[in-house]
Protein backbone atom coordinates (compact mmCIF):
# COMPACT_ATOMS: atom_id res chain seq x y z
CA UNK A 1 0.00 0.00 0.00
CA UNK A 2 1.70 3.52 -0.73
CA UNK A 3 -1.19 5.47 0.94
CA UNK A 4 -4.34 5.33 2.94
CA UNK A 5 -6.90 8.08 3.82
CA UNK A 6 -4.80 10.69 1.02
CA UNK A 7 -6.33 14.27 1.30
CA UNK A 8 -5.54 17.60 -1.08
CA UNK A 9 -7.43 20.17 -0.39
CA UNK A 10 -11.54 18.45 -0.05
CA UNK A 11 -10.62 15.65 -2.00
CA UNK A 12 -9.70 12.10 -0.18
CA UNK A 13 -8.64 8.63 -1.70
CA UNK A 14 -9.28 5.66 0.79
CA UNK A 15 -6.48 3.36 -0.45
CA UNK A 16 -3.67 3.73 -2.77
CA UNK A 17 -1.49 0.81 -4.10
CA UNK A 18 0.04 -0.70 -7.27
CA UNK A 19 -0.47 -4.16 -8.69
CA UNK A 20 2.29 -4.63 -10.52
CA UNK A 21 3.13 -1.67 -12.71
CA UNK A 22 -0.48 -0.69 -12.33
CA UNK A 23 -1.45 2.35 -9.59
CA UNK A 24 -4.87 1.44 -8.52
CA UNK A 25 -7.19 3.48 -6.01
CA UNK A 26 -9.57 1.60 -4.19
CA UNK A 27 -12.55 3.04 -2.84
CA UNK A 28 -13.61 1.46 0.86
CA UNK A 29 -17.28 1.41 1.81
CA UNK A 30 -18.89 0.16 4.44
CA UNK A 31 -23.10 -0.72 4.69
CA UNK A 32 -25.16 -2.12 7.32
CA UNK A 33 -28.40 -4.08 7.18
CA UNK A 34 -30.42 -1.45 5.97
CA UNK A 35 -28.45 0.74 4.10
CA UNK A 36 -28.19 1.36 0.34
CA UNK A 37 -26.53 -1.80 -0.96
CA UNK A 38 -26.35 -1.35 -5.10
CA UNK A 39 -23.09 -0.39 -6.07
CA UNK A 40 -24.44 1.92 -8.73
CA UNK A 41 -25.81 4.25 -6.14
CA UNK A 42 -22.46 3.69 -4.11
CA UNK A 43 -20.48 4.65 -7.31
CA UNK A 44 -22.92 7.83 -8.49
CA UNK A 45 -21.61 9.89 -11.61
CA UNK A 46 -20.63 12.46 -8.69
CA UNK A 47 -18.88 10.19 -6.53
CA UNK A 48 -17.21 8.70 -9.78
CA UNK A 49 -15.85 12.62 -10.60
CA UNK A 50 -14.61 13.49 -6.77
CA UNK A 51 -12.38 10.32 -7.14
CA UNK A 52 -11.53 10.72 -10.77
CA UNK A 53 -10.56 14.86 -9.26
CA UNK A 54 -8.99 13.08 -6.48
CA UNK A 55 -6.72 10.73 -8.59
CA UNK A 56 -5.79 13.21 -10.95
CA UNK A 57 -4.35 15.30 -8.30
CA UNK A 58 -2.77 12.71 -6.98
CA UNK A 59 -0.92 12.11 -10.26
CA UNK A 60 0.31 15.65 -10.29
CA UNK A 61 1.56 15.54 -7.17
CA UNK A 62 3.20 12.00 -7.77
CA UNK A 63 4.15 12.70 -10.90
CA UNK A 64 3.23 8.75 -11.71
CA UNK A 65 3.18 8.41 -14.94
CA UNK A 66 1.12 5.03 -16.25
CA UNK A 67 -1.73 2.49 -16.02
CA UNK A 68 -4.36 3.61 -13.70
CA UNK A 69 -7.14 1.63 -12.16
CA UNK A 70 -10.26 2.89 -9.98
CA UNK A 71 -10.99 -0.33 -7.70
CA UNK A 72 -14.18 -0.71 -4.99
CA UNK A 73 -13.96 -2.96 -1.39
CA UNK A 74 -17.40 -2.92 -0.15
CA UNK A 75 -18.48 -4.39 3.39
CA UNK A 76 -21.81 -5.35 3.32
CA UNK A 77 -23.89 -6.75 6.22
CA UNK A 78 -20.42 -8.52 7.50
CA UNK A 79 -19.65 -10.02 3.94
CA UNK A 80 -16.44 -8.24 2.01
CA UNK A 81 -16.77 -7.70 -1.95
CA UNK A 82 -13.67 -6.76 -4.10
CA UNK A 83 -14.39 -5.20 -7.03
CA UNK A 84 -11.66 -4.50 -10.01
CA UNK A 85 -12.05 -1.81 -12.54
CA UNK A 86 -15.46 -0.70 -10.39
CA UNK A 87 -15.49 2.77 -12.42
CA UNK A 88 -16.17 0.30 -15.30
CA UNK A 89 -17.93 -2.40 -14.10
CA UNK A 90 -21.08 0.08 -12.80
């Protein structure tokens, strides 16, 4: 892991790590019983463009340069979901 819990300015990035050559940030999200559970509504369009804002300052600040990858770890009523490419996948 290179970073948890990264903040610039208002913007924040739960996890940050590379797999292999590839930088990936990873989303954490945690939901009870009765909570909103569909990871479309956990991934809105908004939510998608603070992280998207989030990473790309991140890159500037880096200065990484290379394959990027938006991942999503839900925990869900005590069950734990990985979820590659989530930015793509919903």
């Amino acid at each position: 892991m290179l970073e948890t819990n990264w903040r610039f300015k208002h913007l924040e990035l739960d996890l940050i790590g590379l797999d292999g050559k590839v930088l990936v940030f990873v989303e954490v999200k945690l939901r009870g019983k009765r909570e909103c559970v569909e990871i479309h509504k956990i991934l809105s369009k908004e939510k998608k463009q603070r992280l998207s804002r989030a990473a790309q300052a991140y890159l500037r600040i880096s200065g990484f340069e290379g394959e990027i990858r938006f991942d999503l770890v839900t925990f869900i009523d005590n069950k734990v979901n990985y979820i590659r490419d989530a930015f793509w996948n919903y």
